[in-house]
N, C-alpha and C. Protein backbone atom coordinates (compact mmCIF):
# COMPACT_ATOMS: atom_id res chain seq x y z
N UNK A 1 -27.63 -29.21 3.26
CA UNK A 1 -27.73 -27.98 4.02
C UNK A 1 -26.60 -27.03 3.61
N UNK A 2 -27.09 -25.51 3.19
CA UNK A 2 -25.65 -24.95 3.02
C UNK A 2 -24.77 -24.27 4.23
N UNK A 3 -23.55 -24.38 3.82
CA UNK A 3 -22.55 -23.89 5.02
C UNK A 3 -23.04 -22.50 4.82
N UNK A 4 -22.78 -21.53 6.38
CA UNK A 4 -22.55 -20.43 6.51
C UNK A 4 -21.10 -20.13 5.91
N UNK A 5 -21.40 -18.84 5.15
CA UNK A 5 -20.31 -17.78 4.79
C UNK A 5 -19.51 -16.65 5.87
N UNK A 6 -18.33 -16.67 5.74
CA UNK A 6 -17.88 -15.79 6.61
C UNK A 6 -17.95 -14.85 6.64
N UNK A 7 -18.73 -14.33 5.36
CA UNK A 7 -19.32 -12.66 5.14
C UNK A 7 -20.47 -12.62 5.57
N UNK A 8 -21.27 -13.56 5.67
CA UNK A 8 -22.88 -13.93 6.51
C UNK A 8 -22.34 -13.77 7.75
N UNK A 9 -21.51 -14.11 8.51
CA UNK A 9 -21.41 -14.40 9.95
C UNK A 9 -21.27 -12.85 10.79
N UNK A 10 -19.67 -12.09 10.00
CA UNK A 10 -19.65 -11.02 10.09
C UNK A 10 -20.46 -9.89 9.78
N UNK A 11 -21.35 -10.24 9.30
CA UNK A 11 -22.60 -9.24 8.93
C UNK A 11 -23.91 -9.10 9.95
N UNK A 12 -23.51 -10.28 10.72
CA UNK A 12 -24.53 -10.97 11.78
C UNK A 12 -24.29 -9.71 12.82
N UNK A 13 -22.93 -9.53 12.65
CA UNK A 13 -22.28 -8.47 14.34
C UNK A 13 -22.30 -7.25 13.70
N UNK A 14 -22.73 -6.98 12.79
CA UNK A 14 -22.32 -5.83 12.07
C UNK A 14 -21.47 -5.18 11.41
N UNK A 15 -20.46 -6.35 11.01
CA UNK A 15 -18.70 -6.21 10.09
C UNK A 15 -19.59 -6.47 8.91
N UNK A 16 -18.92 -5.90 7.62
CA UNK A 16 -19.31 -5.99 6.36
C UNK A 16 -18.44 -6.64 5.88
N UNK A 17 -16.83 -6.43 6.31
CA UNK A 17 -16.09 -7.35 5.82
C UNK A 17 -14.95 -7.42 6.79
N UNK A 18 -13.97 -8.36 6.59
CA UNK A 18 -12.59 -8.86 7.39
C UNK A 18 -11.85 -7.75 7.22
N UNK A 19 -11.43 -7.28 8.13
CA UNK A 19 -10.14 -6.09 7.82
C UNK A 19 -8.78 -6.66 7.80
N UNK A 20 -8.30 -7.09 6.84
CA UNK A 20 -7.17 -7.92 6.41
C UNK A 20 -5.78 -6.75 7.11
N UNK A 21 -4.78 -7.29 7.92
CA UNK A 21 -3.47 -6.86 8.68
C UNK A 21 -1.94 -7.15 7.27
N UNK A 22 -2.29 -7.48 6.59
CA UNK A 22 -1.23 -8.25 5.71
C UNK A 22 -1.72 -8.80 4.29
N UNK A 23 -0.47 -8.80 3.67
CA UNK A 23 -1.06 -9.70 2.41
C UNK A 23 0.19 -10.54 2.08
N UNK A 24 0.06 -10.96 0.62
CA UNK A 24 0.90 -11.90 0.57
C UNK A 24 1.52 -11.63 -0.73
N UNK A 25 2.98 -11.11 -1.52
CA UNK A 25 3.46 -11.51 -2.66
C UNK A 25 4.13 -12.50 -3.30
N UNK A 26 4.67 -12.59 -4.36
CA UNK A 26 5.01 -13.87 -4.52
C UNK A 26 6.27 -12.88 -5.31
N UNK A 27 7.92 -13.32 -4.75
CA UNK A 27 8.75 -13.72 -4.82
C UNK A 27 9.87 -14.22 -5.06
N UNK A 28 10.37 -14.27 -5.10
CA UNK A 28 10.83 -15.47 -6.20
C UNK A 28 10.70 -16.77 -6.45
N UNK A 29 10.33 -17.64 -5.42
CA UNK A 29 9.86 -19.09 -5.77
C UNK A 29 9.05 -19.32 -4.39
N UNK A 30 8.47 -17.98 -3.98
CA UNK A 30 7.79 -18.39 -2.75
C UNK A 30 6.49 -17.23 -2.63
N UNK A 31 5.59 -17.43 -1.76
CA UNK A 31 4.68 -16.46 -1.11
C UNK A 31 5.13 -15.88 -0.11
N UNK A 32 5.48 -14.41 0.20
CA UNK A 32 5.63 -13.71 1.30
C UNK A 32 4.74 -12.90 2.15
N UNK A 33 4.42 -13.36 3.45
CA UNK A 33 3.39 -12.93 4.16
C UNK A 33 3.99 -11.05 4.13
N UNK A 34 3.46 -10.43 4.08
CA UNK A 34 3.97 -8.80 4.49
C UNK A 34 2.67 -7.95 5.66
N UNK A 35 3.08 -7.59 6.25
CA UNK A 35 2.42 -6.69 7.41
C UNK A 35 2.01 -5.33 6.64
N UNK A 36 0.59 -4.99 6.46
CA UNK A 36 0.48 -3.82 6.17
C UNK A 36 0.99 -2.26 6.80
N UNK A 37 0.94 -2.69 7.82
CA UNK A 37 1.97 -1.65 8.89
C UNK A 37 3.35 -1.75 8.72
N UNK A 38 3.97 -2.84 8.22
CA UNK A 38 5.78 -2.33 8.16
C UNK A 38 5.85 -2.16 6.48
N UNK A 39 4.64 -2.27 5.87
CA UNK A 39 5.37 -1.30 4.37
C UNK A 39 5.36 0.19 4.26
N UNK A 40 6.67 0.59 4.05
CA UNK A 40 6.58 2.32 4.00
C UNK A 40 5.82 2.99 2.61
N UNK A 41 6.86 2.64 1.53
CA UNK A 41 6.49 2.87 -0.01
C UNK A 41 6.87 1.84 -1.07
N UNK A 42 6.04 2.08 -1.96
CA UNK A 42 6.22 0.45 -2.81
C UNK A 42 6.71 1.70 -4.21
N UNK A 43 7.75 1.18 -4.66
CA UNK A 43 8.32 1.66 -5.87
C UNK A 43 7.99 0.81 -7.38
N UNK A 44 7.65 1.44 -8.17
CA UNK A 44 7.69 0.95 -9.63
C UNK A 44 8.60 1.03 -10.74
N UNK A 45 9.10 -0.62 -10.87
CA UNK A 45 10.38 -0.46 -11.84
C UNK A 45 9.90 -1.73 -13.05
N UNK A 46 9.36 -0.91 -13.86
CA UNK A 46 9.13 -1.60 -15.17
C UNK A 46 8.00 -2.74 -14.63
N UNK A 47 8.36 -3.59 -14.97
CA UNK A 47 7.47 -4.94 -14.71
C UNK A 47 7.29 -5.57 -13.35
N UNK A 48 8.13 -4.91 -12.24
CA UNK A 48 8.12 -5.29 -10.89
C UNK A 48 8.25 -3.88 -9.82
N UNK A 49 7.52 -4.85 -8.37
CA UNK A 49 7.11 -3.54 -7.68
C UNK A 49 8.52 -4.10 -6.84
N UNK A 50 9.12 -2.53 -5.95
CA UNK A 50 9.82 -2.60 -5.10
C UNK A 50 9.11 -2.36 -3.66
N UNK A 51 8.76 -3.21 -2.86
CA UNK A 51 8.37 -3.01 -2.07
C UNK A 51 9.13 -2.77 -0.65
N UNK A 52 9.09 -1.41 -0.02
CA UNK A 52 10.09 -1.05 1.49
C UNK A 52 9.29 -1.62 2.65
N UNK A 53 10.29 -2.07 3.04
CA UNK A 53 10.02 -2.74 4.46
C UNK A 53 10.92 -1.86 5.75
N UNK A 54 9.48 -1.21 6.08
CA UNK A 54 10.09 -0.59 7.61
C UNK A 54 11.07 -1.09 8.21
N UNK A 55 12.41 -0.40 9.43
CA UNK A 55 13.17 -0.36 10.38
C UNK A 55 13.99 -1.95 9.96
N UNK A 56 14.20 -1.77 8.43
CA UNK A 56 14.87 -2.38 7.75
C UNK A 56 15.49 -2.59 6.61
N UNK A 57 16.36 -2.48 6.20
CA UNK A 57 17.24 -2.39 4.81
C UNK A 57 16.31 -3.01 3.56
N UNK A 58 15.73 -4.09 4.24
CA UNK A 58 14.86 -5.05 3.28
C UNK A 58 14.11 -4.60 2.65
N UNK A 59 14.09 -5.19 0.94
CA UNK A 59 12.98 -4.67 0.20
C UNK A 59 12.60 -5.79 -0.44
N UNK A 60 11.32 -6.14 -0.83
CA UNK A 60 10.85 -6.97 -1.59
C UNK A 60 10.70 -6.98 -3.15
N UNK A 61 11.20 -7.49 -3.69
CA UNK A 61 10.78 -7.48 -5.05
C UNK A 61 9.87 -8.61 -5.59
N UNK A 62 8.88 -7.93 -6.14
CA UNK A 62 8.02 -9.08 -6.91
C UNK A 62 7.57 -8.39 -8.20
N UNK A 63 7.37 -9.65 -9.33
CA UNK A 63 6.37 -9.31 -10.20
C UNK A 63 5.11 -8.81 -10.41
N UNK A 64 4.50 -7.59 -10.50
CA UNK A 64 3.34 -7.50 -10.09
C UNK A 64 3.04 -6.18 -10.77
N UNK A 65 1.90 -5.32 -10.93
CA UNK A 65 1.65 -3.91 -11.64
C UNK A 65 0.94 -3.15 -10.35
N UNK A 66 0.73 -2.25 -10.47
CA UNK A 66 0.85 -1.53 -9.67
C UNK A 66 -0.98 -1.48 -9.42
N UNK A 67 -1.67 -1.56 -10.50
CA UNK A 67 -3.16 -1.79 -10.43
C UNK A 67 -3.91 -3.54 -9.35
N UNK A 68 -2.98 -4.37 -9.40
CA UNK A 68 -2.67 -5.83 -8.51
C UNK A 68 -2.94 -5.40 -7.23
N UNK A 69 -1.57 -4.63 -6.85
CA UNK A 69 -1.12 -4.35 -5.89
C UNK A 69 -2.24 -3.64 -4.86
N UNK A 70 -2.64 -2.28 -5.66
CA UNK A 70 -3.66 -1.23 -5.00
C UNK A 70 -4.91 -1.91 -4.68
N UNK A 71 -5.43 -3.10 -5.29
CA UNK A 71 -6.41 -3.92 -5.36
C UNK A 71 -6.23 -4.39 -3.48
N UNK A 72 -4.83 -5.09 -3.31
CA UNK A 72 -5.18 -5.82 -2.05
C UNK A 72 -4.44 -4.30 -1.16
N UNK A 73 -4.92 -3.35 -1.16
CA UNK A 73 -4.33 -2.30 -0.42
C UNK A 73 -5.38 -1.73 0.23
N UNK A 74 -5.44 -1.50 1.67
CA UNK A 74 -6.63 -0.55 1.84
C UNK A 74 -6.66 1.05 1.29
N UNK A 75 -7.64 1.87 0.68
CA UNK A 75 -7.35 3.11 0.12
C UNK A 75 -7.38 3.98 1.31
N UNK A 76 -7.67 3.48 2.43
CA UNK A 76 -7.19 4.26 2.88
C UNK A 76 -5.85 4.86 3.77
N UNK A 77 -5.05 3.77 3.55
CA UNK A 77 -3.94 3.66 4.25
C UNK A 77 -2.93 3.86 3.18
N UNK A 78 -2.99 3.76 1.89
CA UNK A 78 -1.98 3.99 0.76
C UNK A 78 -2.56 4.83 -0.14
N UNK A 79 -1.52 5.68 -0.59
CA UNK A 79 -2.09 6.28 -1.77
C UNK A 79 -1.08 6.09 -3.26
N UNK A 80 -1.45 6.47 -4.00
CA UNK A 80 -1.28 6.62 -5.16
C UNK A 80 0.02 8.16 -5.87
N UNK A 81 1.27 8.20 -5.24
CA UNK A 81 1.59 9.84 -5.00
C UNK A 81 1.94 9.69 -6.45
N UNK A 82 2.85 9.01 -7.73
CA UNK A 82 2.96 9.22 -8.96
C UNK A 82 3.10 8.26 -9.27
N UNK A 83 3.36 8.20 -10.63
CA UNK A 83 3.50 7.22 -11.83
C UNK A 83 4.11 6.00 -11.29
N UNK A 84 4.98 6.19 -10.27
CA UNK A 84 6.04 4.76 -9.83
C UNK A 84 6.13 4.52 -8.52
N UNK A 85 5.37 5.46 -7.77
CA UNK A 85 5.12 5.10 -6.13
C UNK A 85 3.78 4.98 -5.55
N UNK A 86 3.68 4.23 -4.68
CA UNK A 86 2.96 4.86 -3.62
C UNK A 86 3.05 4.17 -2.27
N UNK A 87 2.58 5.22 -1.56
CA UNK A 87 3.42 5.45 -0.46
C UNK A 87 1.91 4.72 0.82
N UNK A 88 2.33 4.47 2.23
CA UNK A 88 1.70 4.59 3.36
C UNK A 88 1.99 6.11 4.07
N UNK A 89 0.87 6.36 4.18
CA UNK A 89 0.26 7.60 4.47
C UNK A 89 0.27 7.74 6.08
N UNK A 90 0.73 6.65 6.73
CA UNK A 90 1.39 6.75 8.57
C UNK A 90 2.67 6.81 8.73
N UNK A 91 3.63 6.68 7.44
CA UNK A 91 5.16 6.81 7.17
C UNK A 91 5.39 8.28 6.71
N UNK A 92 4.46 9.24 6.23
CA UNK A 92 5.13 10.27 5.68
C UNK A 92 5.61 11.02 7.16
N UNK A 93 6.44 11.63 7.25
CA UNK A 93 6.69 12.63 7.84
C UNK A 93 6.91 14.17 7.88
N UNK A 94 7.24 14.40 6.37
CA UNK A 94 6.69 15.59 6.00
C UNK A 94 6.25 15.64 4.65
N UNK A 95 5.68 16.70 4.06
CA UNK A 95 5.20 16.80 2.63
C UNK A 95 5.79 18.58 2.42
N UNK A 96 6.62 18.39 1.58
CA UNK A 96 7.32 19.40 1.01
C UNK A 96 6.57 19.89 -0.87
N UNK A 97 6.54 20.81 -0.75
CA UNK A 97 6.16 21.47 -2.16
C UNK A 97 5.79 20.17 -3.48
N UNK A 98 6.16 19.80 -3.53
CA UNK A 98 6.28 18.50 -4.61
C UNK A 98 7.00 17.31 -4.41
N UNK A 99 7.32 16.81 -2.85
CA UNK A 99 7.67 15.58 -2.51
C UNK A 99 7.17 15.35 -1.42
N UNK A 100 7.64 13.91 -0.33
CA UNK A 100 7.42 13.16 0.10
C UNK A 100 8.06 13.01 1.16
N UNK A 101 8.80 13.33 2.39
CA UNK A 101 9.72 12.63 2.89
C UNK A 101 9.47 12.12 4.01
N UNK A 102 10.00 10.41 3.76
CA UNK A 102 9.24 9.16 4.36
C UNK A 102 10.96 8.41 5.16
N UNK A 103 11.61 8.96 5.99
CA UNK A 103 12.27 8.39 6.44
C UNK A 103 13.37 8.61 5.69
N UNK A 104 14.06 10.00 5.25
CA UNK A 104 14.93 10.89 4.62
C UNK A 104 15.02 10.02 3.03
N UNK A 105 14.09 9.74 2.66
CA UNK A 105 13.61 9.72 1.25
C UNK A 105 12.64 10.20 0.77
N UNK A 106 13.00 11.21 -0.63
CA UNK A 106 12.07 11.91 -1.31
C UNK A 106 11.70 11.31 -2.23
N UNK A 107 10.18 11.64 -2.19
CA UNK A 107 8.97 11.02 -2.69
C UNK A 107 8.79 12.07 -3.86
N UNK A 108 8.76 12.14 -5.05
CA UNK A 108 8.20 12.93 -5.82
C UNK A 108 6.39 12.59 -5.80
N UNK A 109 5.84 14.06 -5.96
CA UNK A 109 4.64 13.84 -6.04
C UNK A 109 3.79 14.19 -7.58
N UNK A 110 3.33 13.66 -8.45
CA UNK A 110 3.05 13.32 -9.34
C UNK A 110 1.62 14.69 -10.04
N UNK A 111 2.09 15.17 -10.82
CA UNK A 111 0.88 16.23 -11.32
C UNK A 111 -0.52 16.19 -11.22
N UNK A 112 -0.77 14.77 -11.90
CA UNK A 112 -2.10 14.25 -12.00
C UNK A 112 -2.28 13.61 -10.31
N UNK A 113 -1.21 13.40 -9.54
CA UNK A 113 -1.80 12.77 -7.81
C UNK A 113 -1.79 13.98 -7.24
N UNK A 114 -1.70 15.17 -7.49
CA UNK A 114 -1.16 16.15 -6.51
C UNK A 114 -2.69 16.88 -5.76
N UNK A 115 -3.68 16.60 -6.73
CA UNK A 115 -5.13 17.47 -6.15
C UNK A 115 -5.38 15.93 -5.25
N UNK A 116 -5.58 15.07 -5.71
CA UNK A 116 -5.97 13.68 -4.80
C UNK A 116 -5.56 13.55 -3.32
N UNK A 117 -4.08 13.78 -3.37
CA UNK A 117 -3.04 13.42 -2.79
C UNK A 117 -3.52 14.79 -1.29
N UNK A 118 -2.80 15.56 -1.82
CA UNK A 118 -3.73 16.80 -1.00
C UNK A 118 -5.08 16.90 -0.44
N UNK A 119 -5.88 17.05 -1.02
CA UNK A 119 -7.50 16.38 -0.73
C UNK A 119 -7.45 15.32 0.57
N UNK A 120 -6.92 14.25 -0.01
CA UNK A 120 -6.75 13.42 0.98
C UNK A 120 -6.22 13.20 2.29
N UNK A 121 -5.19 14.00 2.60
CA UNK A 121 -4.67 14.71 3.96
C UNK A 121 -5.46 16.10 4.51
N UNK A 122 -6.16 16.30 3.12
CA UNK A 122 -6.90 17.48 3.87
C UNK A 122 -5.71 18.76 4.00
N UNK A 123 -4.96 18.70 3.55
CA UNK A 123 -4.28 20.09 2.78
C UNK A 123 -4.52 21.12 2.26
């Protein structure tokens, strides 16, 4: 007999899929659970992402590209602002001419993100 799927079940009530709260990176010799709500902006430095952790000094570093990352991200809660960030879009607090500022850090906003980026707040 085959088992029910948990995408069968939720489809039963009318969910298409799990709305995932968190994900998980890996670390330095471990998996770290992270809250999609306490990441502000995830920074790009060469071969690893810097990831900010809200109403805290803490940042995560892991190995990872930035295409990984956006994969387990909802689009609509993060965007894409340039080449080496992107940001949560419930952290900005203001948007200035060509930046970002997310908790008195400026965000540069990226040429090719700038029609997206806009669009997307409805700017």
């Amino acid at each position: 007999m085959k088992k029910p799927n948990i995408e069968n079940i939720f489809s039963s009530f009318g969910e298409t899929s799990v709305a995932k709260k968190y994900i998980f990176v890996k670390a330095e010799y471990e998996s770290i659970k992270i809250s999609l709500d306490d990441i502000e902006y995830i920074q790009g430095l060469k071969d690893y992402l810097k990831i900010h952790i809200a109403n805290t000094n803490k940042t995560i570093l892991t190995l990872m590209n930035f295409k990984e990352i956006l994969d387990k991200l909802p689009a609509n809660q993060f965007l894409r602002v340039h080449k080496s960030f992107v940001v949560n879009v419930n952290f900005i607090k203001t948007v200035q001419r060509n930046r970002i500022v997310i908790n008195d850090i400026r965000i540069p906003i990226g040429e090719s993100y700038k029609a997206s980026f806009f669009s997307m707040l409805g700017l």
